[in-house]
Protein backbone atom coordinates (compact mmCIF):
# COMPACT_ATOMS: atom_id res chain seq x y z
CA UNK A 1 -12.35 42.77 50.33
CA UNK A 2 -9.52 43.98 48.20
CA UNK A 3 -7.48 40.73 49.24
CA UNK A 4 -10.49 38.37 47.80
CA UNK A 5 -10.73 40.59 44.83
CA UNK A 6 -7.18 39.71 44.28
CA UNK A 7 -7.19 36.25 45.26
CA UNK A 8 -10.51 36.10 42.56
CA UNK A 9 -7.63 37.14 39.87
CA UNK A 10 -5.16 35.22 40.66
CA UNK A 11 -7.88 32.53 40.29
CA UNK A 12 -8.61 33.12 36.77
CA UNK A 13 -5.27 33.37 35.77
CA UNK A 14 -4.32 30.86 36.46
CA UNK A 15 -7.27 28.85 34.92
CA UNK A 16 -6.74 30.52 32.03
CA UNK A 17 -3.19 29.53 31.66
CA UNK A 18 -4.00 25.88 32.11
CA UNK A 19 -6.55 25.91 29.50
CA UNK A 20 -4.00 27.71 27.23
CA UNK A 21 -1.59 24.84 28.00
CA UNK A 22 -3.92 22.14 27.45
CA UNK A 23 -5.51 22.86 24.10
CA UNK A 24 -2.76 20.97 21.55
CA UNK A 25 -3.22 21.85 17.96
CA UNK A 26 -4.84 19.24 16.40
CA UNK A 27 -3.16 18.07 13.44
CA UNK A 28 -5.27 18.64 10.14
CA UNK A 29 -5.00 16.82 6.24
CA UNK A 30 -1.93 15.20 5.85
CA UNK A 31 -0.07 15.32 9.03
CA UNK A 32 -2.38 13.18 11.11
CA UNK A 33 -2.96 10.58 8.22
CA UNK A 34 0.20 8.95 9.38
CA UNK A 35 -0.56 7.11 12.50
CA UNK A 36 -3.87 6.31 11.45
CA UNK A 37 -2.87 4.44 8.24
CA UNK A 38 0.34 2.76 10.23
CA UNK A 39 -2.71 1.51 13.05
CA UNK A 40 -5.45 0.87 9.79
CA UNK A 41 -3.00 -0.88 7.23
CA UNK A 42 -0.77 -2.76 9.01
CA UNK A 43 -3.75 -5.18 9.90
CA UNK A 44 -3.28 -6.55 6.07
CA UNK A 45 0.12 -7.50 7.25
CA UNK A 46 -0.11 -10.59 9.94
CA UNK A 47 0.93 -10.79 13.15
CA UNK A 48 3.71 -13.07 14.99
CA UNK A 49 4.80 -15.89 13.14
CA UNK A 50 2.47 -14.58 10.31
CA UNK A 51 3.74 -11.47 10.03
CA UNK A 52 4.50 -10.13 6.34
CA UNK A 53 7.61 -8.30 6.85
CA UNK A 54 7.40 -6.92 2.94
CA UNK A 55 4.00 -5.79 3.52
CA UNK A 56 4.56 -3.97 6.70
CA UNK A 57 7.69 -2.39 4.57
CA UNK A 58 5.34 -1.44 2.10
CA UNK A 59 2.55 -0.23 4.81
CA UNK A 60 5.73 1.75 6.25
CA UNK A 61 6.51 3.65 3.09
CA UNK A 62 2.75 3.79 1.74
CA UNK A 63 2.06 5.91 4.93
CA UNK A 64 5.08 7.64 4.93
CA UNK A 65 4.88 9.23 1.68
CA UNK A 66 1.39 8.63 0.10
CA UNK A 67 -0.63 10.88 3.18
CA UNK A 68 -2.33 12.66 0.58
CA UNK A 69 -3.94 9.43 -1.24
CA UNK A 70 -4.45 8.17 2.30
CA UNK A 71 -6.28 10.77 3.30
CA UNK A 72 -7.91 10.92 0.03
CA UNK A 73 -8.94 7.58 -0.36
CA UNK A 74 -10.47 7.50 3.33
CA UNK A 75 -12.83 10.92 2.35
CA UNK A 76 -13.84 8.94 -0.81
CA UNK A 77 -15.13 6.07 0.80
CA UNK A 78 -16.79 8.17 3.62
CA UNK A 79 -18.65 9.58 0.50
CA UNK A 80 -19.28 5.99 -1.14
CA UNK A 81 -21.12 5.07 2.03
CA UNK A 82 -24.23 7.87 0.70
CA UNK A 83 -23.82 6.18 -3.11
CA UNK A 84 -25.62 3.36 -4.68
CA UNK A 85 -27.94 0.45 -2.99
CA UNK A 86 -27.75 -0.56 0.55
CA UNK A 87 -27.16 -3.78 1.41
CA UNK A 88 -27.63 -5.51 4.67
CA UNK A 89 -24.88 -8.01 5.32
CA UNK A 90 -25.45 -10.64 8.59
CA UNK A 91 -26.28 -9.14 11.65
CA UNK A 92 -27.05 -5.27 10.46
CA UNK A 93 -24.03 -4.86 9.01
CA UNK A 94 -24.72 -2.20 6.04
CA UNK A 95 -22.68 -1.77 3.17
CA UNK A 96 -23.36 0.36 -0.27
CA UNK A 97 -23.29 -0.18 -3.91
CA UNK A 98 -20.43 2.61 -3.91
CA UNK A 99 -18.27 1.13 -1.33
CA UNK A 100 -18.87 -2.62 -3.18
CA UNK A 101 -18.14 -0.39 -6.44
CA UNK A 102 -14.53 0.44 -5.28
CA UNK A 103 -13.49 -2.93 -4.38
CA UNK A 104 -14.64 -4.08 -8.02
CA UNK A 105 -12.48 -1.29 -9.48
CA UNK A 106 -9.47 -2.20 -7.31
CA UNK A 107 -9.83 -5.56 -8.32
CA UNK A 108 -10.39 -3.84 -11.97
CA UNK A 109 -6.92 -2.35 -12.49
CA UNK A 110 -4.55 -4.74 -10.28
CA UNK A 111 -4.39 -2.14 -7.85
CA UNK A 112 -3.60 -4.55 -4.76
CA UNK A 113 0.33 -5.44 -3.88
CA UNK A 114 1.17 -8.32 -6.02
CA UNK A 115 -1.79 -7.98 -8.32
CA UNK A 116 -3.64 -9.87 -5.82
CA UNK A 117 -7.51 -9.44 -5.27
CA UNK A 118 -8.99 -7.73 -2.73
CA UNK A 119 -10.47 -10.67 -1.40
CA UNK A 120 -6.74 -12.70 -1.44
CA UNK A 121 -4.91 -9.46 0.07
CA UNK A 122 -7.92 -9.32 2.97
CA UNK A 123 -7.63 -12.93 3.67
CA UNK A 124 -4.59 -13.01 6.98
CA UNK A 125 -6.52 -9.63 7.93
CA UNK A 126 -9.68 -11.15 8.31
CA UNK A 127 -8.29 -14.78 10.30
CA UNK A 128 -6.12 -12.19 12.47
CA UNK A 129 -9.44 -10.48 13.38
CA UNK A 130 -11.88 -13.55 13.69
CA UNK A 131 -9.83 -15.14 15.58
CA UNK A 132 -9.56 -12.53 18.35
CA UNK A 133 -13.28 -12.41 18.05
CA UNK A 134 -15.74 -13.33 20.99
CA UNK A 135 -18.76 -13.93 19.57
CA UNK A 136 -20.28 -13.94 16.01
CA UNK A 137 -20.91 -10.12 15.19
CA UNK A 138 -17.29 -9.57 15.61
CA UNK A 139 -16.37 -12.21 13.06
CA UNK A 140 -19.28 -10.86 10.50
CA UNK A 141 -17.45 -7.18 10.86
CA UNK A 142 -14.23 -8.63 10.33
CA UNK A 143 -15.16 -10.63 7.42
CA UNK A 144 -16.78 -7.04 5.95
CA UNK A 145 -14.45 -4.65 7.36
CA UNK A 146 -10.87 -6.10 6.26
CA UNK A 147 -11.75 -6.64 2.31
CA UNK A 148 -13.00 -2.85 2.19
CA UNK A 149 -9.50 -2.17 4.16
CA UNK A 150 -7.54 -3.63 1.45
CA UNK A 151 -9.35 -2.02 -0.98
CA UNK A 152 -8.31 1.29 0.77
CA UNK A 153 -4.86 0.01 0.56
CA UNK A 154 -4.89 -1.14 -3.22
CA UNK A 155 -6.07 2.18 -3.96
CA UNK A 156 -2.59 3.75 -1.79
CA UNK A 157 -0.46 1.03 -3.79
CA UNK A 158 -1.85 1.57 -7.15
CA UNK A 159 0.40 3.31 -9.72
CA UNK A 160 -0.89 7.24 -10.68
CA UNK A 161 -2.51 5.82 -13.46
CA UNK A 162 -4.33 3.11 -12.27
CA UNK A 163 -5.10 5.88 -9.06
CA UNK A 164 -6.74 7.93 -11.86
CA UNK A 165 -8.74 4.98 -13.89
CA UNK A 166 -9.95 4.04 -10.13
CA UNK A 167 -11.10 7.14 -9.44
CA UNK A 168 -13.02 8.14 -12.84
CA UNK A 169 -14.69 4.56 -12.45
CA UNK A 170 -15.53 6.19 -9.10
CA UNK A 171 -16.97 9.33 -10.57
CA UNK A 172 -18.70 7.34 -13.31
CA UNK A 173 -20.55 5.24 -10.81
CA UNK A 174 -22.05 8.40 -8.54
CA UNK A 175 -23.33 9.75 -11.74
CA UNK A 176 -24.90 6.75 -12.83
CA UNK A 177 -26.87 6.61 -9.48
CA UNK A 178 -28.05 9.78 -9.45
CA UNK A 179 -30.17 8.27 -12.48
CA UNK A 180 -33.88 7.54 -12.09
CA UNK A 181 -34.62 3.83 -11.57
CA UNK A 182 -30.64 2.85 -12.01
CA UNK A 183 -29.58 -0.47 -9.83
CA UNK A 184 -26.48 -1.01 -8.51
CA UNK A 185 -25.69 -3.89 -11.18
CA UNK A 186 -26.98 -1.01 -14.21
CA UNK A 187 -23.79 1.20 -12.87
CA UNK A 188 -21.60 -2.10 -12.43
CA UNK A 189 -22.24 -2.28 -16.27
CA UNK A 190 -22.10 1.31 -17.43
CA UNK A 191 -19.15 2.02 -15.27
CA UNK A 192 -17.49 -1.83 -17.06
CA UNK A 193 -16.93 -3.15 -13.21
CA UNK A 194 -17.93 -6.61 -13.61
CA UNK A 195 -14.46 -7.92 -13.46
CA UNK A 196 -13.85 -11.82 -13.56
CA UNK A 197 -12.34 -12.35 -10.37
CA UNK A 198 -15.54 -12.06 -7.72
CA UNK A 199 -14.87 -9.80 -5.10
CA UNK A 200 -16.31 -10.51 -1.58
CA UNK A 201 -19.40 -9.03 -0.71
């Protein structure tokens, strides 16, 4: 009895060690913005013959030293998703009037690499994607998902001031659609958004 008692022990020990040794610390804020953006960002940047070697420099350095606006910039647009009108795009695909809102503002203040648009700086992303696509839905998420990725990116490239005129047109637009009865194209105005180059979507 004493030798299954024992045995019992030994047991638990030894499960207890191995959860001890399996549970990693999960890397929190900064630290696991890294090889996220490198995975994210360097989509903007081509692939084989394609492949932008200055803008997977500047992806390089942007996620080497900007973690905090990376991880910034993803939380914001987390909360963007919540703000504004929804729209549906083709098949489901829903976007907001806060998400739209920061591509405008990008666009706004030059924020992507070589004052590009959003729509211009999305454009290899989105033929990279579409054409490893299978079937339609794919293409319809690439052609909604890589212009809100650049806009991320513009956003990381953008100089501290531009950063902070971004981000108050930001703030300006969540208060204007916590008004009664405001639309989506109301805040555009208020917030001055309607820029001359059209953004997609």
């Amino acid at each position: 009895m004493a030798a299954k008692r024992k045995a019992g022990s030994l047991l638990v020990v030894i499960l207890v060690v191995a959860v001890a040794t399996s549970c990693v610390p999960v890397a929190s804020g900064d630290e696991k913005a890294a090889p996220t953006c490198l995975t994210e960002y360097s989509k903007l940047c081509g692939k084989g013959e394609k492949k932008d070697v200055a803008c997977t420099a500047m992806v390089d350095k942007a996620c080497g030293t900007e973690a905090t606006s990376v991880t910034f910039i993803e939380r914001l647009f987390t909360e963007l998703a919540e703000v504004g009108e929804k729209k549906e795009e083709a098949f489901n695909i829903q976007t907001s009037g806060g998400q739209r809102a920061l591509k405008e503002s990008v666009d706004k203040h030059g924020g992507c690499p070589g004052n590009k648009t959003v729509k211009d700086y999305s454009t290899q992303c989105g033929a990279d994607c579409d054409k490893a696509c299978m079937e339609p839905t794919c293409t319809d998420n690439c052609n909604v998902e890589c212009p809100y990725m650049a806009a991320r990116f513009g956003y990381i490239m953008a100089t501290p001031a531009n950063k902070k005129a971004i981000e108050q047109d930001m703030d300006c637009f969540k208060r204007c659609s916590k008004e009664k009865d405001s639309s989506d194209n109301k805040c555009r105005d208020t917030c001055k958004l309607i820029s001359s180059t059209p953004t997609l979507g």
